[in-house]
Each structure stands twice: as C-alpha cells, then as structure tokens.
PDB file of N, CA and C in Angstrom:
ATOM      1  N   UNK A   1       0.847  -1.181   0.000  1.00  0.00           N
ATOM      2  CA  UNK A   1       0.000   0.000   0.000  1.00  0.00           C
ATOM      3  C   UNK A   1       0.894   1.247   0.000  1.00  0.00           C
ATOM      4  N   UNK A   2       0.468   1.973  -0.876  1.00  0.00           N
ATOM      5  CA  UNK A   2       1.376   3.265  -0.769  1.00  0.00           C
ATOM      6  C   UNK A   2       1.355   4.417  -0.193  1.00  0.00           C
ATOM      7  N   UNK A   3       2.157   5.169   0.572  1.00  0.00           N
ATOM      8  CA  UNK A   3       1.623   6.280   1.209  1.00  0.00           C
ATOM      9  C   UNK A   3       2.107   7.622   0.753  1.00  0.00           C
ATOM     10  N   UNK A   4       1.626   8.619   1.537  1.00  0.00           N
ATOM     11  CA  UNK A   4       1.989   9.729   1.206  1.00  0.00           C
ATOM     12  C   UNK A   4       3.484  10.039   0.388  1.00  0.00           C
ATOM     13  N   UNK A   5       4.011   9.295   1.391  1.00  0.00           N
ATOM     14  CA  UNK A   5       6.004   9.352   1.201  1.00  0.00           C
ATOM     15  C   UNK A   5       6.585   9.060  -0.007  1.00  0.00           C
ATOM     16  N   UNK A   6       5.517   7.896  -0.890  1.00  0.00           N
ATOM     17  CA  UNK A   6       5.617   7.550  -1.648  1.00  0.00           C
ATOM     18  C   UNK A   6       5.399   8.388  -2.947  1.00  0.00           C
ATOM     19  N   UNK A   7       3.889   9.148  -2.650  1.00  0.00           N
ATOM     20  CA  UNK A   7       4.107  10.068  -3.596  1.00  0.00           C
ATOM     21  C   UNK A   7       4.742  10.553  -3.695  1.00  0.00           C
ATOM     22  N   UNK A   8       5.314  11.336  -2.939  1.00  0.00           N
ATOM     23  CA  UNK A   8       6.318  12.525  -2.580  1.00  0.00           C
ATOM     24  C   UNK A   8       7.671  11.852  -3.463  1.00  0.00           C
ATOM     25  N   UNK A   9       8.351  10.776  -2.974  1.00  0.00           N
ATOM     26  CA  UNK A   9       9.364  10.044  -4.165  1.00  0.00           C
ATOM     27  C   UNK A   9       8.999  10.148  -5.448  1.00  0.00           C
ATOM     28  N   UNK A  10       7.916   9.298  -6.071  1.00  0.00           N
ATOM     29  CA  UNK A  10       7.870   9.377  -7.116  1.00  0.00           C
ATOM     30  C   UNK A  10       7.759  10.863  -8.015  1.00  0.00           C
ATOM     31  N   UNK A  11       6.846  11.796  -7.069  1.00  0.00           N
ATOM     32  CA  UNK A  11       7.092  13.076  -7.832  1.00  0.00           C
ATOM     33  C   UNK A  11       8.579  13.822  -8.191  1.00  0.00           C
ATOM     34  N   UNK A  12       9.067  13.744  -6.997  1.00  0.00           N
ATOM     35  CA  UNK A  12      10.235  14.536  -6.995  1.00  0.00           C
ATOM     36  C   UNK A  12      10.910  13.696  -7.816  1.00  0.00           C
ATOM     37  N   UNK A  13      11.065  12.437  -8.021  1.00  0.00           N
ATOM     38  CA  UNK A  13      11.819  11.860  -9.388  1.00  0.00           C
ATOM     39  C   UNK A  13      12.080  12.375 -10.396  1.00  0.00           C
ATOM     40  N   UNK A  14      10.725  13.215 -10.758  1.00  0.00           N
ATOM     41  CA  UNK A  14      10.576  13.990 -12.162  1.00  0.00           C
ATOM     42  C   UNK A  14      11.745  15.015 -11.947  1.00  0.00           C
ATOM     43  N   UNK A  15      11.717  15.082 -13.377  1.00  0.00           N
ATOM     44  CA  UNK A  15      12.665  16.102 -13.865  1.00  0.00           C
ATOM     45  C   UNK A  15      12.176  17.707 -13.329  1.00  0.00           C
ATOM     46  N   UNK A  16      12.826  18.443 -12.725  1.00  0.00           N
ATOM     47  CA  UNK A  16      12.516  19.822 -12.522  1.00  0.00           C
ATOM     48  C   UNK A  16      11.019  19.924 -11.297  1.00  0.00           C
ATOM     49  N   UNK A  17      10.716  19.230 -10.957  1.00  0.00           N
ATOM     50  CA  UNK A  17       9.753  19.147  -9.873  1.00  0.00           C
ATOM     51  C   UNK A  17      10.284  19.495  -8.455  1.00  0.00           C
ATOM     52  N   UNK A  18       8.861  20.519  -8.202  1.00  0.00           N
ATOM     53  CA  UNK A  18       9.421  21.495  -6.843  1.00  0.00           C
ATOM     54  C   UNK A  18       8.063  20.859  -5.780  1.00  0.00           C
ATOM     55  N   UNK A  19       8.356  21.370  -4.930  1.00  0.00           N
ATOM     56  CA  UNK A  19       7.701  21.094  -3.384  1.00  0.00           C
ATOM     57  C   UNK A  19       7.710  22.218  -3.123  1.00  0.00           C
ATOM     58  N   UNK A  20       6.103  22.122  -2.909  1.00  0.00           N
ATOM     59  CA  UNK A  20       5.290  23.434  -2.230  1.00  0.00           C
ATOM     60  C   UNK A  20       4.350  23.297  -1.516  1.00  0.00           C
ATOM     61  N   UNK A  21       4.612  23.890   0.135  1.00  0.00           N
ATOM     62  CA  UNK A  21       3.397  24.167   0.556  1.00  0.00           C
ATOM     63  C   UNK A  21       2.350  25.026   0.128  1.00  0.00           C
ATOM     64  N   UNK A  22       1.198  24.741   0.290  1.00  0.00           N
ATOM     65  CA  UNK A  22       0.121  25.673  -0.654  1.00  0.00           C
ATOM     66  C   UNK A  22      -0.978  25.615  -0.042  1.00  0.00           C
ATOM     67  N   UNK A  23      -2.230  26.906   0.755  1.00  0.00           N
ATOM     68  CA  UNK A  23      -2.978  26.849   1.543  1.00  0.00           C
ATOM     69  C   UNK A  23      -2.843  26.432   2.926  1.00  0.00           C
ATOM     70  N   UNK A  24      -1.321  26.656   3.185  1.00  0.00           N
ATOM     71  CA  UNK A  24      -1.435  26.146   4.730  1.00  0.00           C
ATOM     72  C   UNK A  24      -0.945  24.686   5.132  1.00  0.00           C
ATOM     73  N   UNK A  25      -1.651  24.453   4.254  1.00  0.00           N
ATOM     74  CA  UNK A  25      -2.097  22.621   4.292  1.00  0.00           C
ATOM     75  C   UNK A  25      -1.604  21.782   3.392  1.00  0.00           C
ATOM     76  N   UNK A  26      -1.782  21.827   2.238  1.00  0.00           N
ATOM     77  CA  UNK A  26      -1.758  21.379   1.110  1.00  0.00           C
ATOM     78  C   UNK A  26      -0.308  20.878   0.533  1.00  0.00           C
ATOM     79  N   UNK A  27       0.175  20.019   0.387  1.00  0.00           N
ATOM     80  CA  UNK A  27       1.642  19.688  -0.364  1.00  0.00           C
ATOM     81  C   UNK A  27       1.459  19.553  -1.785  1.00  0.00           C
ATOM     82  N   UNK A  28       1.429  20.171  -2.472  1.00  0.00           N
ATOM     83  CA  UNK A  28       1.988  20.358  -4.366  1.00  0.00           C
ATOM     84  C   UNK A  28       2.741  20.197  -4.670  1.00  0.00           C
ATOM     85  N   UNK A  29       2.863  18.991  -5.604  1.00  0.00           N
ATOM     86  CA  UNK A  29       4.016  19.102  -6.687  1.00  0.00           C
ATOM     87  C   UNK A  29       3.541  20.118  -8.014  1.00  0.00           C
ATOM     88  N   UNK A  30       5.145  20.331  -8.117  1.00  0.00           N
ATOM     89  CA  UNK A  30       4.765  21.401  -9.929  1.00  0.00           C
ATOM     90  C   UNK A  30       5.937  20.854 -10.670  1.00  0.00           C
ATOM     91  N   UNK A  31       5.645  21.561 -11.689  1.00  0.00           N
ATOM     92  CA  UNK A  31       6.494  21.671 -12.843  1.00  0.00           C
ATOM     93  C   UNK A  31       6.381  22.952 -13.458  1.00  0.00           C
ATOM     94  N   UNK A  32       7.373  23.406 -14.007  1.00  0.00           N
ATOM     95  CA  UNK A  32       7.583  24.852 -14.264  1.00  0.00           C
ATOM     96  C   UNK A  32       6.370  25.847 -13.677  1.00  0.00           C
ATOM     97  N   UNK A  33       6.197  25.404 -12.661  1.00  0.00           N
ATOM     98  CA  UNK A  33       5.482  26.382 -11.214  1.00  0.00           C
ATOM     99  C   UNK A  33       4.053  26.078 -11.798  1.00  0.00           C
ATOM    100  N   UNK A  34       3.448  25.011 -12.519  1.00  0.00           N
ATOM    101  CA  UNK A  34       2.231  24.459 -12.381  1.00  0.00           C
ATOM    102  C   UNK A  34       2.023  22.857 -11.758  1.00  0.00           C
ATOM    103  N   UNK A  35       0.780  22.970 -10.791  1.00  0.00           N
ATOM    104  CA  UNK A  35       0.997  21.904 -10.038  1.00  0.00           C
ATOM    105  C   UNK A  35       0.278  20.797 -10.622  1.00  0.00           C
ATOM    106  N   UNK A  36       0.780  19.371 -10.630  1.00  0.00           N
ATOM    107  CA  UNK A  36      -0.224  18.307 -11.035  1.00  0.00           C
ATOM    108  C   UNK A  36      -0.622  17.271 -10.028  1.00  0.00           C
ATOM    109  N   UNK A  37      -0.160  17.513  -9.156  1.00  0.00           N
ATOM    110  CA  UNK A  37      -0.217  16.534  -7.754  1.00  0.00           C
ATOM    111  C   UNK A  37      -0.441  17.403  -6.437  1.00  0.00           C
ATOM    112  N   UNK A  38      -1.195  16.585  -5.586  1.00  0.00           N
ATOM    113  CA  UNK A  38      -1.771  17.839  -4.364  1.00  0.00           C
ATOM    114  C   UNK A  38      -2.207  16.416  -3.793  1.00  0.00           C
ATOM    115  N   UNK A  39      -1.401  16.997  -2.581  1.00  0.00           N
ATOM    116  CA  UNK A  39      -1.812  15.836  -1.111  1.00  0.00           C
ATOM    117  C   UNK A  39      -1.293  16.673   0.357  1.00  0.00           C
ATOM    118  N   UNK A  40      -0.849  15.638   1.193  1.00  0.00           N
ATOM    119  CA  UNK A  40      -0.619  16.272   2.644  1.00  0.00           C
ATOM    120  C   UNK A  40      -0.094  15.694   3.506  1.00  0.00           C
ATOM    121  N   UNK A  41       1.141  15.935   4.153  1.00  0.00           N
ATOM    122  CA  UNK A  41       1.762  14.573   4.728  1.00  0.00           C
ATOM    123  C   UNK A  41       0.638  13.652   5.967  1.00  0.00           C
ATOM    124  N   UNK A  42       0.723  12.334   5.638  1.00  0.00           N
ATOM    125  CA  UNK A  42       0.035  11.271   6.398  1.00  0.00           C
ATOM    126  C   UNK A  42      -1.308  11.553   5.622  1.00  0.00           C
ATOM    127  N   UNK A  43      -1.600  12.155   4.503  1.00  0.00           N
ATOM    128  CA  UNK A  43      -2.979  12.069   3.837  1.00  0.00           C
ATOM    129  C   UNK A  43      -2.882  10.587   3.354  1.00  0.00           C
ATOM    130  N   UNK A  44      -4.258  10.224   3.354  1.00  0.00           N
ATOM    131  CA  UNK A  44      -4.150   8.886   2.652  1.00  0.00           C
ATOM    132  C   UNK A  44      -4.807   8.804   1.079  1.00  0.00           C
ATOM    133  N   UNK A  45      -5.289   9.972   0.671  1.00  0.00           N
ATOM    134  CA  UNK A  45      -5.825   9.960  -0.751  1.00  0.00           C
ATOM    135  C   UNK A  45      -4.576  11.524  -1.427  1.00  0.00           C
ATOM    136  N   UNK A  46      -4.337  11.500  -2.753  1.00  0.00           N
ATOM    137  CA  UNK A  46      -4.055  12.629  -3.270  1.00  0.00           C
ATOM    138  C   UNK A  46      -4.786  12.814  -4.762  1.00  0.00           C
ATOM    139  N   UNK A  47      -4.590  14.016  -4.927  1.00  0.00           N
ATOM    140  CA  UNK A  47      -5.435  14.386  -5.982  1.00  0.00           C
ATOM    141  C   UNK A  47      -4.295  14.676  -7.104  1.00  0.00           C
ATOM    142  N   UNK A  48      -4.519  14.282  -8.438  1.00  0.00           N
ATOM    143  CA  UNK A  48      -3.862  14.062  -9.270  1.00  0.00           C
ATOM    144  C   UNK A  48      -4.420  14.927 -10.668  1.00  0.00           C
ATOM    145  N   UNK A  49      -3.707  15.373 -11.250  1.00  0.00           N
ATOM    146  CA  UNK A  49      -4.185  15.888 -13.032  1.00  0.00           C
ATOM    147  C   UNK A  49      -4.272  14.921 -13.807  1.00  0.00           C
ATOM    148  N   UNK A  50      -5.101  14.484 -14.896  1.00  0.00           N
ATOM    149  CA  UNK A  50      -5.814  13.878 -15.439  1.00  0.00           C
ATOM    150  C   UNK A  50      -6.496  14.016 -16.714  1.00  0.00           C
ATOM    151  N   UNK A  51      -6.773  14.194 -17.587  1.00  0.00           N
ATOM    152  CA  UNK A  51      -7.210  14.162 -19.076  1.00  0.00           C
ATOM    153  C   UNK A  51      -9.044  14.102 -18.152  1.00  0.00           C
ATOM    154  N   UNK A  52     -10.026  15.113 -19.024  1.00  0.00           N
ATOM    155  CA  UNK A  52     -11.768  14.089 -18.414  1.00  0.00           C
ATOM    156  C   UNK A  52     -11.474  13.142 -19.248  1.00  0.00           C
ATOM    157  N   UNK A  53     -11.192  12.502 -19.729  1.00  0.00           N
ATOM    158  CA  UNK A  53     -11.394  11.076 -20.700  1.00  0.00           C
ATOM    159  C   UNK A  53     -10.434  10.040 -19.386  1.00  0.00           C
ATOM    160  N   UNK A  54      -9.445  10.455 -19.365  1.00  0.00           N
ATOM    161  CA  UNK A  54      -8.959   9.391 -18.204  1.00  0.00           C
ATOM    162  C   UNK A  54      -9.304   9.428 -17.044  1.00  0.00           C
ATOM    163  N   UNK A  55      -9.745  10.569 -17.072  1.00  0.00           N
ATOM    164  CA  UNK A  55     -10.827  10.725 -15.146  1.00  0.00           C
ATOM    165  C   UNK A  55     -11.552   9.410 -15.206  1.00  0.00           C
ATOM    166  N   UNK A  56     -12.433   9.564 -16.791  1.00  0.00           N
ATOM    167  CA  UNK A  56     -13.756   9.051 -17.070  1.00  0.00           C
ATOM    168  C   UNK A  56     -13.541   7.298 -16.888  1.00  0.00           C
ATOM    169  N   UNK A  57     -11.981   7.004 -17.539  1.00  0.00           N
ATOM    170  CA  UNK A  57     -11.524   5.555 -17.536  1.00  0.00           C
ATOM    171  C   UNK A  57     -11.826   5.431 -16.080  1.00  0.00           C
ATOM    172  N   UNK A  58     -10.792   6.025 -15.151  1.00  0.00           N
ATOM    173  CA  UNK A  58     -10.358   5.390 -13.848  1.00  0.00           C
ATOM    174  C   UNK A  58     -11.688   5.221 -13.123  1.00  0.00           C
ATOM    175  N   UNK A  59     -12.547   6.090 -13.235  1.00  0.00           N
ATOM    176  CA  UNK A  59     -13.920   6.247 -12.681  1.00  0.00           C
ATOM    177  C   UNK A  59     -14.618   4.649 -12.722  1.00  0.00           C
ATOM    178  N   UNK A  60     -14.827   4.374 -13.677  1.00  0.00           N
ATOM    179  CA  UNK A  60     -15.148   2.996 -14.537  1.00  0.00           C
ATOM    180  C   UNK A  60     -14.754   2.411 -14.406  1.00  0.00           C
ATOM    181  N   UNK A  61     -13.341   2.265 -14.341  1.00  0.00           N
ATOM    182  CA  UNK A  61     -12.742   1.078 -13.706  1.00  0.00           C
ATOM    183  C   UNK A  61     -12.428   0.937 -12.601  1.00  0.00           C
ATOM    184  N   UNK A  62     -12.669   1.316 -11.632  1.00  0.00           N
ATOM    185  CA  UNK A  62     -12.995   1.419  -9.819  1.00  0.00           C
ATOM    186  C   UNK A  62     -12.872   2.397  -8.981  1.00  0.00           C
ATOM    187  N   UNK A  63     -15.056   2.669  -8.987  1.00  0.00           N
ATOM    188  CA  UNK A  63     -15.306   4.316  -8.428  1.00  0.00           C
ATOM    189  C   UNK A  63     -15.067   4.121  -6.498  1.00  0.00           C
ATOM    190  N   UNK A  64     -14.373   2.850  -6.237  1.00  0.00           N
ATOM    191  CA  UNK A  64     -14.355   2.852  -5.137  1.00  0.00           C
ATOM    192  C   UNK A  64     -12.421   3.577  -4.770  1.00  0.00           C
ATOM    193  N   UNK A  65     -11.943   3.365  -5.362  1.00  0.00           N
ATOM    194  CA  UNK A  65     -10.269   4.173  -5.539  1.00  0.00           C
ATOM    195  C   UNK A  65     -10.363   5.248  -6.069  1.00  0.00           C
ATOM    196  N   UNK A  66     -11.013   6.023  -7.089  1.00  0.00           N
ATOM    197  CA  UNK A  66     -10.933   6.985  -8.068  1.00  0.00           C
ATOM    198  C   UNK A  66     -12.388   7.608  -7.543  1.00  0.00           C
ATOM    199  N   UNK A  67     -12.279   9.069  -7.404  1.00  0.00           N
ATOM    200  CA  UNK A  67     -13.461  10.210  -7.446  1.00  0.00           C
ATOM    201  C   UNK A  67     -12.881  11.191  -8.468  1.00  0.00           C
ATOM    202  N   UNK A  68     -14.190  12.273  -8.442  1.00  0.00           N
ATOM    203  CA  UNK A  68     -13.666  13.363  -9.109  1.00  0.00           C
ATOM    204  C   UNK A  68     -13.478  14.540  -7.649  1.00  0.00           C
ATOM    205  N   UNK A  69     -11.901  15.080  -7.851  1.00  0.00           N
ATOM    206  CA  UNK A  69     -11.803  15.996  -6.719  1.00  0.00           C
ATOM    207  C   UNK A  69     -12.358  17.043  -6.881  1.00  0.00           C
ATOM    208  N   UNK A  70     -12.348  17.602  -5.364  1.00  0.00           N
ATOM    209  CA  UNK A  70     -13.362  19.040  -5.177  1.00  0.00           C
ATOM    210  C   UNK A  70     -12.630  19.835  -5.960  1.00  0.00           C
ATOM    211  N   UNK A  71     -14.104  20.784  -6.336  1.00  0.00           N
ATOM    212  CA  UNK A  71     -13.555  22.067  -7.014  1.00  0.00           C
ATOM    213  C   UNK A  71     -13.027  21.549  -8.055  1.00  0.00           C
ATOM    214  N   UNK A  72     -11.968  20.856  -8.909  1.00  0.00           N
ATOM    215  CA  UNK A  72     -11.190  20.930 -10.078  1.00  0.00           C
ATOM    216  C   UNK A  72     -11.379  19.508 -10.937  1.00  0.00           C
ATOM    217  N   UNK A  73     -11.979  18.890  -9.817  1.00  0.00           N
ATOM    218  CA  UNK A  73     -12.824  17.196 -11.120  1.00  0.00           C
ATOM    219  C   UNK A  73     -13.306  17.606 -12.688  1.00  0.00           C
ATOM    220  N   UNK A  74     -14.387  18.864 -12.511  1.00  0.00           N
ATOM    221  CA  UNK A  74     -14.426  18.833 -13.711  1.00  0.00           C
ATOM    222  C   UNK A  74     -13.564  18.786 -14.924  1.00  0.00           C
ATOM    223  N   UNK A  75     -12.296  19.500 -14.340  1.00  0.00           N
ATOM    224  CA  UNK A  75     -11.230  19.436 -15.526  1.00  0.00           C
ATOM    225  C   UNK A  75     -10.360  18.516 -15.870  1.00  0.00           C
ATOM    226  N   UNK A  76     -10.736  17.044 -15.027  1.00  0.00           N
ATOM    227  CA  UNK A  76      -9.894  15.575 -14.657  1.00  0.00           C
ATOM    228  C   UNK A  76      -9.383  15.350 -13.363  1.00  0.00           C
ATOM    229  N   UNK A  77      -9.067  16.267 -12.971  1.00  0.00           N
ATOM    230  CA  UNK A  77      -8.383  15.975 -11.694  1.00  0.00           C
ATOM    231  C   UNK A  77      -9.359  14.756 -10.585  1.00  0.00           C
ATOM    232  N   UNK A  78      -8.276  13.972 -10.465  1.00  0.00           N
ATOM    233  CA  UNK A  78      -8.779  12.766  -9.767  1.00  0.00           C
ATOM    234  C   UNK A  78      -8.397  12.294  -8.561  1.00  0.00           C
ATOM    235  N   UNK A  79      -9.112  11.976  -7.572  1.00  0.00           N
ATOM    236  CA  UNK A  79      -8.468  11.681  -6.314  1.00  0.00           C
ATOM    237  C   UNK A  79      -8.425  10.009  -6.277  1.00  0.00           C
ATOM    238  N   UNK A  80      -7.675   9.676  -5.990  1.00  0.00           N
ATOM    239  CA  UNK A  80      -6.895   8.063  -5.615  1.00  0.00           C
ATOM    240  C   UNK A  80      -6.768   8.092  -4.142  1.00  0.00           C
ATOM    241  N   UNK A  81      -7.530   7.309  -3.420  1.00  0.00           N
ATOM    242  CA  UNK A  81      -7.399   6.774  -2.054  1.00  0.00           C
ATOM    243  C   UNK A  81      -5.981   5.705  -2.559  1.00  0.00           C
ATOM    244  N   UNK A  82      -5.031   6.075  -1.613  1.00  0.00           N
ATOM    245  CA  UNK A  82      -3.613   5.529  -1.801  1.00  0.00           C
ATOM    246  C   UNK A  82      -3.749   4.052  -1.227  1.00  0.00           C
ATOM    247  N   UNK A  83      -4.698   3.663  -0.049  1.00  0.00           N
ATOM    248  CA  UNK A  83      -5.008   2.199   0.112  1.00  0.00           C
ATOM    249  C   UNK A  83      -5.674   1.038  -0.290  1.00  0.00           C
ATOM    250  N   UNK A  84      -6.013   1.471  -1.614  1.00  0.00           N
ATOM    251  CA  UNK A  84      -6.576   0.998  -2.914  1.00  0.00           C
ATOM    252  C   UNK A  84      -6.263   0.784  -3.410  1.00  0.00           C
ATOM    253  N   UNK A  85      -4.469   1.299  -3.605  1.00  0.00           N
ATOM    254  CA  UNK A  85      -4.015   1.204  -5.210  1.00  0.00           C
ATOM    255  C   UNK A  85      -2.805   0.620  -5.057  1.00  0.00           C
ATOM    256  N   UNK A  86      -2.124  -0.035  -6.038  1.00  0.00           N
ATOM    257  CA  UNK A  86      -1.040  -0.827  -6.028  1.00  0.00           C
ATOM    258  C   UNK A  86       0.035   0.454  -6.725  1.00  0.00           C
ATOM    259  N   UNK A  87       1.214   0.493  -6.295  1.00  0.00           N
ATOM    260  CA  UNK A  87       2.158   1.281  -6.579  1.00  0.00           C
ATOM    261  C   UNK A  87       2.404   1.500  -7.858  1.00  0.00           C
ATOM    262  N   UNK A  88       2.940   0.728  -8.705  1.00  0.00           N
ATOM    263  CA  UNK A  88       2.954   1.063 -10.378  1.00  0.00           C
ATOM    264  C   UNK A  88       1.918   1.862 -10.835  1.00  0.00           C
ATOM    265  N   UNK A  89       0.860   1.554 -10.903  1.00  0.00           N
ATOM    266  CA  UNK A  89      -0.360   1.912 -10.840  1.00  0.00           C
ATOM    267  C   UNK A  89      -0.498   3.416 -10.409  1.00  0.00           C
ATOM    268  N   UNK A  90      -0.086   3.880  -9.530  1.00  0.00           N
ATOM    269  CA  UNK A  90      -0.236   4.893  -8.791  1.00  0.00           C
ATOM    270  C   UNK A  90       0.996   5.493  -9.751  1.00  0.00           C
ATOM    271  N   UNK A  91       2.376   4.714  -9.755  1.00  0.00           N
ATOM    272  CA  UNK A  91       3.764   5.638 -10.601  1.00  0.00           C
ATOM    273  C   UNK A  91       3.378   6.114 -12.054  1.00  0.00           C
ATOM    274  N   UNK A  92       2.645   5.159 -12.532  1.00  0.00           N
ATOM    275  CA  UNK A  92       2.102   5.748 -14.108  1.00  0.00           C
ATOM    276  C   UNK A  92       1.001   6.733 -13.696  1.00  0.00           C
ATOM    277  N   UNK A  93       0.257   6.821 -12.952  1.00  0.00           N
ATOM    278  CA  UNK A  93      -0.588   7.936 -12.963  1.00  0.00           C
ATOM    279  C   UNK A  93      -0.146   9.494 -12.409  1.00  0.00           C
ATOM    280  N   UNK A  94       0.942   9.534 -11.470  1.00  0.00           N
ATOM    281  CA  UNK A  94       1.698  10.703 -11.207  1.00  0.00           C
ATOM    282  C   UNK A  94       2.390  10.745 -12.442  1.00  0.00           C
ATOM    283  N   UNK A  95       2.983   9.869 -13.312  1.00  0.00           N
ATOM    284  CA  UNK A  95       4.019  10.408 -14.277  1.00  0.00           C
ATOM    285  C   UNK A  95       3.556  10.902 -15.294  1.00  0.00           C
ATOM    286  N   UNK A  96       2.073  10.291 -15.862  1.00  0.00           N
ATOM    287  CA  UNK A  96       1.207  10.979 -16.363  1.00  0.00           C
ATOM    288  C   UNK A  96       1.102  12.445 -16.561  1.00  0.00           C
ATOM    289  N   UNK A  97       0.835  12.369 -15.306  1.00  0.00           N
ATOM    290  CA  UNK A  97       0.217  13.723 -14.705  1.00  0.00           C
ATOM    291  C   UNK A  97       1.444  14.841 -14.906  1.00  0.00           C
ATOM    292  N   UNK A  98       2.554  14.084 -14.756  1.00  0.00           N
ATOM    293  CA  UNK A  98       3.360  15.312 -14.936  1.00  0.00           C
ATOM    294  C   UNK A  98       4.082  15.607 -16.182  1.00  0.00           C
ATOM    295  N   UNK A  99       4.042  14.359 -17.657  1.00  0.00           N
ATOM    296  CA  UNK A  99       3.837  14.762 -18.612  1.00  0.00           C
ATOM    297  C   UNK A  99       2.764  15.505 -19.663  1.00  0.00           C
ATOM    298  N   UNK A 100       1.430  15.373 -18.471  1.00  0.00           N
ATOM    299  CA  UNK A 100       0.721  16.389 -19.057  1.00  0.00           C
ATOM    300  C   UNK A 100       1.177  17.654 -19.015  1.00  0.00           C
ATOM    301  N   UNK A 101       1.615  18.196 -17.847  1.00  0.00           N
ATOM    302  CA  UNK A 101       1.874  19.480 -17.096  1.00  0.00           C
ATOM    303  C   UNK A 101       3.404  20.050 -17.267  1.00  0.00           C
ATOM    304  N   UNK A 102       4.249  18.787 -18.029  1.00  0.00           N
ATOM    305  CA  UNK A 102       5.574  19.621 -18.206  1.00  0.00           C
ATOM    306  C   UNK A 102       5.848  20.084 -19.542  1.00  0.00           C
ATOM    307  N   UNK A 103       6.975  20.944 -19.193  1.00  0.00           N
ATOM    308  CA  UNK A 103       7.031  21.896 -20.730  1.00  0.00           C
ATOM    309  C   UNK A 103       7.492  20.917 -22.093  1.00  0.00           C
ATOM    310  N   UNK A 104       7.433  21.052 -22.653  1.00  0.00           N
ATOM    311  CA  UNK A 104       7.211  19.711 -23.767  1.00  0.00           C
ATOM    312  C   UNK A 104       8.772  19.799 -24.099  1.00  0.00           C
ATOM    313  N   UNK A 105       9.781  20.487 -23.790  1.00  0.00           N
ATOM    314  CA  UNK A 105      11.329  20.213 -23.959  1.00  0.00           C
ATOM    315  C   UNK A 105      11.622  19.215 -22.882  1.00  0.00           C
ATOM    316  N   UNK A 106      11.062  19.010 -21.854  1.00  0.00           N
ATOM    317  CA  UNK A 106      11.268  18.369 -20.621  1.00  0.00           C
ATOM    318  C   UNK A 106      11.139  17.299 -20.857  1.00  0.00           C
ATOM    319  N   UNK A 107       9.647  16.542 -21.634  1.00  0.00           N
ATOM    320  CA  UNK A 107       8.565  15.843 -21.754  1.00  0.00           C
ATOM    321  C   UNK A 107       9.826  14.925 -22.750  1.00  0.00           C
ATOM    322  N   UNK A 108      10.271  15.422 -24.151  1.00  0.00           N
ATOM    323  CA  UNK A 108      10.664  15.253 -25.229  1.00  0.00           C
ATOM    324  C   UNK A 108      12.399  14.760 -24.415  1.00  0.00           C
ATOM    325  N   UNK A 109      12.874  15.006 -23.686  1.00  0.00           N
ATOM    326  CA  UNK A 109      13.945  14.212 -22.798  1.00  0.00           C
ATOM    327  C   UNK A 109      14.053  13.410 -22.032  1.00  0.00           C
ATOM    328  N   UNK A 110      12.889  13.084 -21.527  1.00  0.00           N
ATOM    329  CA  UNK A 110      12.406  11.718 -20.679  1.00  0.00           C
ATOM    330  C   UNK A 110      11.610  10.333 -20.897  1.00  0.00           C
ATOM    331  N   UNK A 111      12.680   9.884 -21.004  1.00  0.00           N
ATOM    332  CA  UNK A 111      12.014   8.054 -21.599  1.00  0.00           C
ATOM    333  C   UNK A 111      10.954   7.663 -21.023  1.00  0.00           C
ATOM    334  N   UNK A 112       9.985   7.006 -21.573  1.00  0.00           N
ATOM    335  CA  UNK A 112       8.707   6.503 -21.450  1.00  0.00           C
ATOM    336  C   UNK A 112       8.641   5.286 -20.137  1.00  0.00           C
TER     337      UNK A 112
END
C-alpha cells in the first residue's frame, strides 16, 4: 500500500519538480510552477491531473479508488485513495500527470 512518502518520491523523481506548501495545508508538486499533484503529509488519498477522458476511464474502472476531486474534477483531476491502489499503478498515474503538465522540452527528454 502506498503512502503519502511515496508520492512525494515518485514526484520529486521527475525532472525539474518542486515542493510546495500551498494553503497552509496542502503539499503540491509542480512543474515549471504548475501543479499536477496535491496531497498532505500522512494524507491517505491525493489528488492528481488527469485528461476528463482518463478521469472518465479510472472512474469505470474502480469508483471505489478513483473520485472526481473538489472544485477541479471537472477538468480531470482525480483523487486516488492511496489504500486501494497498487504502486505502479499509482507511478504511471503521477508520471502521467506530470507529462501532461511539463514543458514539452522536458517531456521530449524523458524516456517513457
């Protein structure tokens, strides 16, 4: 089961990815100062960027792990309860997330 800590690794893996507190509360990852990941240390769900078409997959394929998050679901953003999900699983969906969100010179240097 994966936890917070875990996200936190796999994000910062990425190329050029910063750590930010945000609202007090909130831990963000970014990429060139846009964020695609948002959680909180010892949170057990984080909210992730997302395509609506892949919101729409993960939804469908188990609405008991996958919601649409507050405020920003409509635009994909998806929350993953982290005790649901098997790690790979979880690494392709942050890496996703942050080849959506990185600058496409970044994107275009990092193997698949």
């Amino acid at each position: 089961m994966p936890t917070f800590d875990d996200v936190r690794a796999i994000c910062l893996a990425q190329p050029e990815v910063e750590e930010e507190l945000t609202w007090g509360t909130d831990v963000t990852f970014r990429v060139n100062r846009r964020i695609f990941a948002i959680g909180g240390d010892g949170a057990d769900a984080v909210s992730i960027k997302a395509s609506p078409e892949a919101q729409a997959d993960l939804l469908a394929l188990d609405p008991e792990t996958f919601s649409k998050s507050a405020y920003v679901g409509r635009f994909g953003w998806t929350t993953v309860k982290l005790g649901r999900i098997a790690e790979p699983h979880l690494r392709d969906l942050l890496e996703a997330a942050w080849r959506q969100t990185a600058p496409k010179r970044l994107v275009r240097g990092t193997p698949r």
